[in-house]
Protein backbone atom coordinates (compact mmCIF):
# COMPACT_ATOMS: atom_id res chain seq x y z
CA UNK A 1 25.06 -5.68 -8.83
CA UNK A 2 22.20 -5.75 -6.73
CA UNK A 3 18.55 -4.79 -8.00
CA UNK A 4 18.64 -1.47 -5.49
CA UNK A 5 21.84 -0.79 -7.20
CA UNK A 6 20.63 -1.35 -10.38
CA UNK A 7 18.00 0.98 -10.41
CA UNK A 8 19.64 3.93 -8.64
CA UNK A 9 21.85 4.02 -11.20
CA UNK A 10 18.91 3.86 -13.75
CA UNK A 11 16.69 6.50 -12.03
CA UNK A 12 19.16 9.20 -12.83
CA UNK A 13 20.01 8.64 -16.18
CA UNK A 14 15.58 8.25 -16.48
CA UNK A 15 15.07 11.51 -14.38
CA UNK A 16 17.88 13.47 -16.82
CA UNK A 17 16.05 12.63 -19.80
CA UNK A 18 12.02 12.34 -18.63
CA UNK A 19 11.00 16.26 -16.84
CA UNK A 20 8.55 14.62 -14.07
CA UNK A 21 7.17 18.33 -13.78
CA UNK A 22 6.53 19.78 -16.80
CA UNK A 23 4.77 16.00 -17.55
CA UNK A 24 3.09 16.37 -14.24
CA UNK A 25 1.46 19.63 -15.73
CA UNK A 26 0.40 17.83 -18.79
CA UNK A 27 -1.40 15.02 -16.68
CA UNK A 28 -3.02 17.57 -14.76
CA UNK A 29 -4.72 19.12 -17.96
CA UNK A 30 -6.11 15.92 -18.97
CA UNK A 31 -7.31 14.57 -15.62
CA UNK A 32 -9.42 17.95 -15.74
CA UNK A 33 -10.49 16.94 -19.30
CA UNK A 34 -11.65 13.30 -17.80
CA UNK A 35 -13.20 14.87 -15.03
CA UNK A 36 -15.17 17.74 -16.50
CA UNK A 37 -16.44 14.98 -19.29
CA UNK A 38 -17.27 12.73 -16.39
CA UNK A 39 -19.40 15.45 -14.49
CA UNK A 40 -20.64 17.03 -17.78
CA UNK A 41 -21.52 13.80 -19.93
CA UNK A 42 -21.31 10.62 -17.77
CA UNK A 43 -23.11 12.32 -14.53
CA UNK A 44 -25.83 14.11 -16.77
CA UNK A 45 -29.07 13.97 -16.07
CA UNK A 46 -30.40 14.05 -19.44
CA UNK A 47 -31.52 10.59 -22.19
CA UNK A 48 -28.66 11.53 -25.05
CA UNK A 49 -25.89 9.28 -25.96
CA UNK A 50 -22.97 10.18 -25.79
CA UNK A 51 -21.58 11.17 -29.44
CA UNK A 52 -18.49 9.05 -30.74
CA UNK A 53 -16.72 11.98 -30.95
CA UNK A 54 -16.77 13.14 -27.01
CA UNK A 55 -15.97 9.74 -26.27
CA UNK A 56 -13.03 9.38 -28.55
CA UNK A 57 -11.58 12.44 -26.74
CA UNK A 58 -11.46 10.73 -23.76
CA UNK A 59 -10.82 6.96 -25.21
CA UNK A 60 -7.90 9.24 -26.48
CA UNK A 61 -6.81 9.86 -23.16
CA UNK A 62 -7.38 6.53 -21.52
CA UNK A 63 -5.83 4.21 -24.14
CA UNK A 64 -2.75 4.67 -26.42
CA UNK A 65 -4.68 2.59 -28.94
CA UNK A 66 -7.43 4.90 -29.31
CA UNK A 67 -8.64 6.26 -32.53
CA UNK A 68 -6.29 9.37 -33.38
CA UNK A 69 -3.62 8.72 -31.15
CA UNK A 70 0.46 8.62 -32.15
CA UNK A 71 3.50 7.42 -31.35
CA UNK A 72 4.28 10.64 -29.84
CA UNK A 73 0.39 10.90 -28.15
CA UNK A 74 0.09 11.05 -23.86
CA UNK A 75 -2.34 8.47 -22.81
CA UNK A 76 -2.76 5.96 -19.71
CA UNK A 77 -1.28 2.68 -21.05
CA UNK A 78 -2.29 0.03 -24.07
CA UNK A 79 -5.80 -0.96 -22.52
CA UNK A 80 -6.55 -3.52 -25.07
CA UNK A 81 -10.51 -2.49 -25.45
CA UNK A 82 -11.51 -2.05 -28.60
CA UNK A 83 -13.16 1.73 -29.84
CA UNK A 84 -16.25 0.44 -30.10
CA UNK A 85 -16.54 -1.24 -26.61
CA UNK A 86 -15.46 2.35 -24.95
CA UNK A 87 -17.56 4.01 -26.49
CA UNK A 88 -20.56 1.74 -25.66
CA UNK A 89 -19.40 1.69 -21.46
CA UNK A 90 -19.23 4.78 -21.82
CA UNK A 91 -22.91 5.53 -22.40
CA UNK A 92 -23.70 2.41 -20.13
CA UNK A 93 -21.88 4.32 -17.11
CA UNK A 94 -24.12 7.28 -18.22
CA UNK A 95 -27.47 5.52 -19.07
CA UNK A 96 -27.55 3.44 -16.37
CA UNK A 97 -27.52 5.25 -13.19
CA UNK A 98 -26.75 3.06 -10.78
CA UNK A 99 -23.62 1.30 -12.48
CA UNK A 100 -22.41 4.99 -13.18
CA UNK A 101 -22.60 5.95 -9.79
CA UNK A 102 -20.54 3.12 -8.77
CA UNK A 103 -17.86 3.68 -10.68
CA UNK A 104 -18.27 6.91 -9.99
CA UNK A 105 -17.66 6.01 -5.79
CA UNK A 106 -14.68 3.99 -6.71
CA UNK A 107 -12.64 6.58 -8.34
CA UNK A 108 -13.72 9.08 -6.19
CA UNK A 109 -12.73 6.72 -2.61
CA UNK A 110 -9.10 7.46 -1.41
CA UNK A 111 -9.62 4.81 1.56
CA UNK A 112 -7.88 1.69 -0.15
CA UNK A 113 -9.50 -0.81 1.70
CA UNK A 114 -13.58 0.82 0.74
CA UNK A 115 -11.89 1.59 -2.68
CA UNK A 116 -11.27 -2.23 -2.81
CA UNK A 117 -14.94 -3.26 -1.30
CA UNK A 118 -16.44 -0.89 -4.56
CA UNK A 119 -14.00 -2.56 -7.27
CA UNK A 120 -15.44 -5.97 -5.56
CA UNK A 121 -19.19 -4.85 -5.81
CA UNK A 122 -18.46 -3.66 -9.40
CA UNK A 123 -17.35 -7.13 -10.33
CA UNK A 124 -19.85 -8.65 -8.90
CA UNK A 125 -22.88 -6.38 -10.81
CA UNK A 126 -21.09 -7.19 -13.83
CA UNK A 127 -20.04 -10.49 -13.76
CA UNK A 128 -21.35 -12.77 -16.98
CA UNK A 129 -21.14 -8.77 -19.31
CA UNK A 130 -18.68 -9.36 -21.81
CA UNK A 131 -18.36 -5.51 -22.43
CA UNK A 132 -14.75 -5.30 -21.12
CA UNK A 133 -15.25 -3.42 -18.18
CA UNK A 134 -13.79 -6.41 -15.21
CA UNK A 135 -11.81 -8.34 -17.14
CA UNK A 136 -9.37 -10.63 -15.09
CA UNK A 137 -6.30 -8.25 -15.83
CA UNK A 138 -7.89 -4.91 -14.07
CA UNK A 139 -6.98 -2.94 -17.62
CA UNK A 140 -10.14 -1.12 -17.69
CA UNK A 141 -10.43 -0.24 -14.04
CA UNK A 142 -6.88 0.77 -14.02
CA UNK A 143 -6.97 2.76 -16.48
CA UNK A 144 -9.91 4.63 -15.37
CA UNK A 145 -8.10 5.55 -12.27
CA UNK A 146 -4.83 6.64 -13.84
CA UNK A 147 -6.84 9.50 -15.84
CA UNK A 148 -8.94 10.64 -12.71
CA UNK A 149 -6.01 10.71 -10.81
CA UNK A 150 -2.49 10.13 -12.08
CA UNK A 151 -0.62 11.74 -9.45
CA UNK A 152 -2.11 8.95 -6.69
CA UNK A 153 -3.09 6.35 -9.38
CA UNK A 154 -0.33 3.36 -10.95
CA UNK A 155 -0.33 3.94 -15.00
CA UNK A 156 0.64 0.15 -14.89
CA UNK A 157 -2.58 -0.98 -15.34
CA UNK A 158 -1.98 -4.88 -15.95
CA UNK A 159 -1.90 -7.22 -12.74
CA UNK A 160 0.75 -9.19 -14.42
CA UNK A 161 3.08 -6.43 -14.98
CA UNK A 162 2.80 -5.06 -10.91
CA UNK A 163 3.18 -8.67 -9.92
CA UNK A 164 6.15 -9.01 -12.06
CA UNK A 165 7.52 -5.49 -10.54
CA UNK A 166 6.75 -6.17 -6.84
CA UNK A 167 8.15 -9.53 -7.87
CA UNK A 168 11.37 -7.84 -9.08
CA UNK A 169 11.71 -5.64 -6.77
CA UNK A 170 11.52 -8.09 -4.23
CA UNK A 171 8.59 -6.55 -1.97
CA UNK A 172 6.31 -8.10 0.41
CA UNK A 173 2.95 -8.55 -1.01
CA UNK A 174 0.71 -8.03 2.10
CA UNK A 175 -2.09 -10.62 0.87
CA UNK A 176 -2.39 -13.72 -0.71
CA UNK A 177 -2.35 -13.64 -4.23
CA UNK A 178 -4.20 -16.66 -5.28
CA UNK A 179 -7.53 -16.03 -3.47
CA UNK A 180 -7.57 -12.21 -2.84
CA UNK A 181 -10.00 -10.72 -4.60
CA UNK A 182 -9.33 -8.37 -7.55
CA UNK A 183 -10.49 -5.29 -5.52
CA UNK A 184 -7.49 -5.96 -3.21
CA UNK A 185 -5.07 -7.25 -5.53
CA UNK A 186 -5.95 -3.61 -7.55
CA UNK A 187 -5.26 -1.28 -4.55
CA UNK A 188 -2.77 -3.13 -2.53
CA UNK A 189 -0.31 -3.59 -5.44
CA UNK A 190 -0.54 0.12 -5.90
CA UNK A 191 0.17 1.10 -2.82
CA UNK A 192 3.01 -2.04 -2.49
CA UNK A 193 4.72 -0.45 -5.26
CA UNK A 194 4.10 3.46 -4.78
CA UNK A 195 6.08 2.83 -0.94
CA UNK A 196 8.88 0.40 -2.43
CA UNK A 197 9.60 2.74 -4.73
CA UNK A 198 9.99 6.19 -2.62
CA UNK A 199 11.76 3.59 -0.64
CA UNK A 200 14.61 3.14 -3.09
CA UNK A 201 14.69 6.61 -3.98
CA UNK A 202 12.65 7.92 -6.33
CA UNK A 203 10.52 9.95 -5.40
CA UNK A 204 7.34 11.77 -7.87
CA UNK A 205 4.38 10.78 -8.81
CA UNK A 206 2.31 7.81 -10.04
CA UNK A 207 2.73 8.54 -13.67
CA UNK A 208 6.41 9.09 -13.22
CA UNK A 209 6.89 6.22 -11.72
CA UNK A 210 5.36 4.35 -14.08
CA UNK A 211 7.30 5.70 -17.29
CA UNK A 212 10.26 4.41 -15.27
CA UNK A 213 9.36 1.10 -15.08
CA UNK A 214 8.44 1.37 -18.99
CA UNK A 215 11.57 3.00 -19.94
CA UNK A 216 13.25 0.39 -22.15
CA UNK A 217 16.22 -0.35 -19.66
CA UNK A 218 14.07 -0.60 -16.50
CA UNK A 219 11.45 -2.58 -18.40
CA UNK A 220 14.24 -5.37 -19.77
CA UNK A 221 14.91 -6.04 -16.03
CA UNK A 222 11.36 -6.48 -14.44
CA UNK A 223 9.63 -8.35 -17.77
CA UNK A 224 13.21 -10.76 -17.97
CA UNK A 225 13.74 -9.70 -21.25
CA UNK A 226 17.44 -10.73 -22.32
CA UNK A 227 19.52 -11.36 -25.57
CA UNK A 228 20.66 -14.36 -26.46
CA UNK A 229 23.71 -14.84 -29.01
CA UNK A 230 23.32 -17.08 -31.79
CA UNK A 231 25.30 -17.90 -34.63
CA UNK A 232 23.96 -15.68 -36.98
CA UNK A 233 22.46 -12.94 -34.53
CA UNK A 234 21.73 -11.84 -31.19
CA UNK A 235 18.25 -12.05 -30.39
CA UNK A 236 15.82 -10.63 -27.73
CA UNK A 237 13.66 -13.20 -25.53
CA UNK A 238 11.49 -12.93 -22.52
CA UNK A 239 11.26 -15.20 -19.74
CA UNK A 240 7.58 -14.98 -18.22
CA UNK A 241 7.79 -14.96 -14.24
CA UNK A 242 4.40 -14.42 -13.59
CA UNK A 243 1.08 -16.65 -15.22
CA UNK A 244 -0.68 -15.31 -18.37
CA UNK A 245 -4.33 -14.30 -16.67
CA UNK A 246 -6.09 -16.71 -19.29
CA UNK A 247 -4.38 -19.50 -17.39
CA UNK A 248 -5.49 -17.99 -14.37
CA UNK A 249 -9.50 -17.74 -15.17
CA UNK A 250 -8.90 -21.23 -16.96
CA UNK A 251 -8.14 -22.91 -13.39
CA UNK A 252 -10.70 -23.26 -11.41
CA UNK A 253 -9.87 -22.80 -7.44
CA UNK A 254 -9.83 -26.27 -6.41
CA UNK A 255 -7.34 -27.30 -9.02
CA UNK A 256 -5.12 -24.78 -8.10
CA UNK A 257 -4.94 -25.54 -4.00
CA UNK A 258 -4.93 -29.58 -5.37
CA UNK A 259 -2.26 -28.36 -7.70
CA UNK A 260 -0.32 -26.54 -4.56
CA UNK A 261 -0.90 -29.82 -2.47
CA UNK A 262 0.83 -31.95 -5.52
CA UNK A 263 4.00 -29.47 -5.68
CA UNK A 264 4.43 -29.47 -1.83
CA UNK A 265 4.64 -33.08 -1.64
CA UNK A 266 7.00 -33.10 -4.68
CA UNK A 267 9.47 -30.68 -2.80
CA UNK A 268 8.66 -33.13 0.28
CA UNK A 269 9.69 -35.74 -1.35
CA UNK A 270 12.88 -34.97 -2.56
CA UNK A 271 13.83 -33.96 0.89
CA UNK A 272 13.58 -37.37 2.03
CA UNK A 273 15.45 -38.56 -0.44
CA UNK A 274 18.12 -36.18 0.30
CA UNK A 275 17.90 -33.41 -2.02
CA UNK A 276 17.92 -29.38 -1.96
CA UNK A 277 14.92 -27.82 -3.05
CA UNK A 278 14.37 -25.01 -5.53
CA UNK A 279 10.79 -23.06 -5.72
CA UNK A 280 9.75 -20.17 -7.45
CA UNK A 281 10.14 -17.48 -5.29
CA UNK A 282 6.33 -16.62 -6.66
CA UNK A 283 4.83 -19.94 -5.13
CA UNK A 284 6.79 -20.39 -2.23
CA UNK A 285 4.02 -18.60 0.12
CA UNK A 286 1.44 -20.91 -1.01
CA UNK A 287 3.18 -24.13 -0.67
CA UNK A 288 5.14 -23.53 2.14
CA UNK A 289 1.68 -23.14 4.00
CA UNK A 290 1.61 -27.21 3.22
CA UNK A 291 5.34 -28.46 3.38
CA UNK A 292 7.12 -26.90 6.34
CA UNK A 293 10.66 -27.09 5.46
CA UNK A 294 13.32 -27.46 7.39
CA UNK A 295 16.56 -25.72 7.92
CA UNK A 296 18.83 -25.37 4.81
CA UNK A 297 16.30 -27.70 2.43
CA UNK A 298 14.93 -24.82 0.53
CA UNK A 299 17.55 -23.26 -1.58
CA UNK A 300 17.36 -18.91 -1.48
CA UNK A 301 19.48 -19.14 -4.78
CA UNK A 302 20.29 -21.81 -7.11
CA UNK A 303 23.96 -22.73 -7.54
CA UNK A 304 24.22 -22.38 -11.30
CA UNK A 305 26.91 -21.14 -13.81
CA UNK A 306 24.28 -20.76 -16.87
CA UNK A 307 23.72 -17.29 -18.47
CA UNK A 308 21.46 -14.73 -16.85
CA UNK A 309 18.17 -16.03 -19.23
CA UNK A 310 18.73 -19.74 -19.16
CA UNK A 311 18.74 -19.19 -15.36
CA UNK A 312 15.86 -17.38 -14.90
CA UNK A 313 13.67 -19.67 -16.70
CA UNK A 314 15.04 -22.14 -15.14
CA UNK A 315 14.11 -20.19 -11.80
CA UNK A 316 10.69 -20.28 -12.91
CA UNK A 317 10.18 -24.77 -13.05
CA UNK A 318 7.61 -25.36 -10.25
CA UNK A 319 9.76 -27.53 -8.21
CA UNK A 320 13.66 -28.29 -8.71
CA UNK A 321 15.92 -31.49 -6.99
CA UNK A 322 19.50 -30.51 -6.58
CA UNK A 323 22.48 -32.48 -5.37
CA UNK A 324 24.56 -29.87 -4.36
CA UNK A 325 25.17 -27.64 -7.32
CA UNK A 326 23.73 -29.92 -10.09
CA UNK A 327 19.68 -29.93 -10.73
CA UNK A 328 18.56 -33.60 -10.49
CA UNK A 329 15.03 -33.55 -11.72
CA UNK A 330 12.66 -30.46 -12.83
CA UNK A 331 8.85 -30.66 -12.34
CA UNK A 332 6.24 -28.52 -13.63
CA UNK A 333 2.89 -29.02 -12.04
CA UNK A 334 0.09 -28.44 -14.57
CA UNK A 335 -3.61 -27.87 -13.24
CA UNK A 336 -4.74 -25.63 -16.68
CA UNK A 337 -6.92 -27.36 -19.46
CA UNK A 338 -4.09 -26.33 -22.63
CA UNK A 339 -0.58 -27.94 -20.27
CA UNK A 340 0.86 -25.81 -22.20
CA UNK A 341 2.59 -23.62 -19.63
CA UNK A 342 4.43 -25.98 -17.96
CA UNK A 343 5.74 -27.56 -21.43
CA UNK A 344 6.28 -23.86 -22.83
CA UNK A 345 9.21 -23.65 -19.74
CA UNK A 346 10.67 -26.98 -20.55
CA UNK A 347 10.74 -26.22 -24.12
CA UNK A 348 12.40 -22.61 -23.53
CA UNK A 349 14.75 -24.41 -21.48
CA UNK A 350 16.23 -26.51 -24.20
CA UNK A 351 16.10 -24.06 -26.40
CA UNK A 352 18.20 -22.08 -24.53
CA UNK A 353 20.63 -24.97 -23.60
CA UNK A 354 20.52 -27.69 -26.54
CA UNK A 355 23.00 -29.87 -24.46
CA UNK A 356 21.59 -29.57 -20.79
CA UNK A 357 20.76 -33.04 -19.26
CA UNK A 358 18.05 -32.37 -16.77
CA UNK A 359 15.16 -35.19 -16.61
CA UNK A 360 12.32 -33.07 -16.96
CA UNK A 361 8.61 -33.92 -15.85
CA UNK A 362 5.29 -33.04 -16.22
CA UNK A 363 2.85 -33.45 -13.27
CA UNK A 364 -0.52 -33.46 -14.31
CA UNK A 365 -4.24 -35.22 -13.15
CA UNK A 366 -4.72 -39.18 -14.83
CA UNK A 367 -7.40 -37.45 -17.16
CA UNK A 368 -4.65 -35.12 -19.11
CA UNK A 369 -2.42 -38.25 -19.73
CA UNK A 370 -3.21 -38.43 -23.33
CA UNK A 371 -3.53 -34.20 -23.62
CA UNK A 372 0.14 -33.91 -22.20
CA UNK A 373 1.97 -37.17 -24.23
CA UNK A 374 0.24 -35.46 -27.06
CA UNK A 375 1.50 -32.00 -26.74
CA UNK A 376 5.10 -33.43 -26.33
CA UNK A 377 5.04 -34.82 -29.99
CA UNK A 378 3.97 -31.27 -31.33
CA UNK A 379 6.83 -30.18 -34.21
CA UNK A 380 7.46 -27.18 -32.25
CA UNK A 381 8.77 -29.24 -29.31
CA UNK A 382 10.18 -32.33 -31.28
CA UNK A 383 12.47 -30.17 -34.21
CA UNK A 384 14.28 -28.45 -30.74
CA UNK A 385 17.57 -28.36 -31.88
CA UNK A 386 19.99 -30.89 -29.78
CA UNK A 387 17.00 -32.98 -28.92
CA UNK A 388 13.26 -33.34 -28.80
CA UNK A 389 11.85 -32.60 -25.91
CA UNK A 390 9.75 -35.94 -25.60
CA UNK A 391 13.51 -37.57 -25.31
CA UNK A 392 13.74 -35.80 -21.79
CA UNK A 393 10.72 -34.55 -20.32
CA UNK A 394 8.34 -37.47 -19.41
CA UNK A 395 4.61 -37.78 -17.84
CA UNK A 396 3.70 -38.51 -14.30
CA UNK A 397 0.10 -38.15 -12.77
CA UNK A 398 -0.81 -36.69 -9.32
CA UNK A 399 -1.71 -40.10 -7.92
CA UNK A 400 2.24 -41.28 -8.95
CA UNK A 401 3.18 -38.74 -6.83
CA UNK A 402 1.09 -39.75 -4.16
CA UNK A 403 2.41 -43.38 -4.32
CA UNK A 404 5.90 -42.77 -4.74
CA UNK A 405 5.06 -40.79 -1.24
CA UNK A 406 4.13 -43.99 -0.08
CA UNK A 407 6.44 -45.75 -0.64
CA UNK A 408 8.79 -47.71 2.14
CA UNK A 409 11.89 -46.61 3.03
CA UNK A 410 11.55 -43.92 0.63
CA UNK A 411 14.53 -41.95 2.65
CA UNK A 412 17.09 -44.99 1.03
CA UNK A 413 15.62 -44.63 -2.62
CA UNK A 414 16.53 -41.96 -4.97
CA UNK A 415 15.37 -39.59 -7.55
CA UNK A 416 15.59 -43.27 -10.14
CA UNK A 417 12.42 -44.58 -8.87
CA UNK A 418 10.73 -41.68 -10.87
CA UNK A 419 11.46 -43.75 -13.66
CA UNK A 420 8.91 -46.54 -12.67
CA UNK A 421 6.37 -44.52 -12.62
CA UNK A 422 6.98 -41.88 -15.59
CA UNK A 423 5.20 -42.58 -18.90
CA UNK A 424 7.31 -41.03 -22.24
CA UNK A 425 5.77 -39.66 -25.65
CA UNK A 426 7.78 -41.71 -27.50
């Protein structure tokens, strides 16, 4: 069944069991609650903090882990700021005029593009203040705007999560994601998934949409979150699709785009050699910008007979070699200072499928050599039951790649001469 078809059946049976208007009403009441403490306590011309207490009312409101809050509580999403750190933004957005104002301008701008330009400026005034307020993730921000407006405003506050739902959803994402700034990644996304939506069907506002897409069987489709049968019990995993955004602020630009170059000319080279190619459908934007495939080279869907989950981690592996309907090779491209993402997929991968036999690699500069071997050897990766992973995944550097590119007559070799140039843990 199709992901259109999916969800119409799901909005439904959500909609019969979630009343958008009476919940509408509720939201209304404590927007008016944010605003009139905004106007009457942020905005105020007077020297007093704040009091914990008139904050908490509103911390209430903003984050589901706010002191007083329960299970059965209404609040914007799981922010992930501690009390402590609302309450003191709080009284910095109301003893310091200027940075109040400003936030002030951005939740008060329906133009998404100046909206954008003021979340930009904000970032910029606050970069190097580790007081939670522009954190890489757009939590705080968010959340902000959800509780000034939640009819308008995206209750999924987390960049991960809307990339992983445009993602799903399969929407166009009308900018790039790796350079745009967070001020566009922030509005676009909400408008991206606001129209897809009403396109599908449902139709209500932001907050409603959002409890859709965190009602448990919605949720389980976007976040890849599947059960797996074992012996002894089923059990529920998670396959990530999008990067944690740790191993975003880790990478600094120029790795990634030398990190994009290195995958491109992996995909290139299997081509010449005669394979298909697989890439995440995430990356494909970026590095197709570099290798210009041709006709029928890049796969739209791989050819596999595995189980929903071991295929869509397997979906995830930076670059893929098939030979008709059998993978070849696997690469994952590392540019991050842990390598732990790229190993993290491999390892998930056997764990899924004890007996696959798919010679796995990791890519990574000449200087994490030693880093990645090491990681390999770690008891989580070596007790993997069928095998260790060192016994199939081996190490190959960026300038490898670059020579086996090099090499003569590299259109009559095959995947094999890998094997001159890989280094193993063991």
């Amino acid at each position: 069944m199709s992901t259109s078809q999916d969800l119409s059946a799901l909005v439904g049976q959500f909609l019969s069991k979630y009343d958008a208007a009476a919940m509408d009403l509720v939201w209304k009441e404590l927007s008016q609650k944010f605003h009139q403490f905004w106007n009457e306590r942020v905005l105020a011309n007077d020297v007093e903090a704040i009091p914990d207490a008139v904050c908490d009312e509103i911390i209430r409101i903003l984050d589901r882990n706010g002191k007083g809050n329960t299970k059965d509580s209404e609040a914007v999403a799981r922010v992930m700021v501690p009390q402590g750190a609302w309450r003191r933004m709080m009284n910095a957005f109301h003893a310091n005029r200027e940075l109040g104002e400003l936030v002030t301008k951005i939740l008060a701008e329906n133009d998404p593009g100046r909206k954008a330009t003021l979340i930009d400026e904000l970032y910029k005034k606050n970069a190097g203040q580790k007081n939670n307020l522009t954190g890489p993730s757009g939590n705080t921000i968010g959340a902000l705007l959800a509780a000034y407006d939640p009819i308008n405003n995206l209750s999924i506050i987390s960049m991960n999560d809307r990339r992983a739902v445009i993602e799903f959803l399969g929407l166009p994402i009308p900018f790039d994601w790796e350079v745009a700034p967070i001020g566009t990644r922030i509005t676009a996304t909400n408008k991206v998934i606001l129209d897809g939506v009403k396109a599908l069907g449902l139709e209500g506002s932001a907050r409603t949409i959002t409890r859709f897409f965190y009602s448990p069987e919605v949720q389980r489709l976007w976040k890849g979150q599947h059960t797996v049968k074992r012996a002894d019990k089923d059990v529920s995993v998670i396959v990530p699709t999008v990067p944690d955004d740790d191993e975003e602020e880790e990478a600094d630009k120029e790795s990634v785009r030398e990190s994009m170059q290195i995958q491109a000319l992996i995909a290139k080279i299997g081509t010449i050699m005669g394979y298909s190619i697989w890439l995440p459908k995430a990356d494909r934007g970026r590095v197709l910008r570099v290798w210009k495939a041709k006709p029928g080279e890049l796969l739209q869907e791989l050819p596999l007979g595995y189980d929903p989950t071991t295929t869509k981690t397997i979906e995830q592996i930076d670059v893929i070699w098939l030979k008709k309907r059998s993978i070849v090779r696997a690469f994952e491209v590392e540019h991050t200072t842990s390598v732990y993402s790229g190993l993290l997929r491999m390892a998930d991968l056997v764990a899924l499928q004890p007996n696959i036999n798919i010679k796995l690699h990791i890519v990574a500069p000449a200087e994490k050599q030693e880093k990645v071997l090491q990681e390999i050897r770690r008891p989580v990766f070596s007790l993997l039951e069928g095998r260790a992973l060192s016994e199939m995944c081996s190490y190959l550097s960026y300038d490898d790649i670059k020579d086996i590119s090099e090499l003569k007559h590299l259109g009559h070799l095959s995947g094999e001469v890998i094997e001159d140039y890989e280094e193993r843990a063991e």
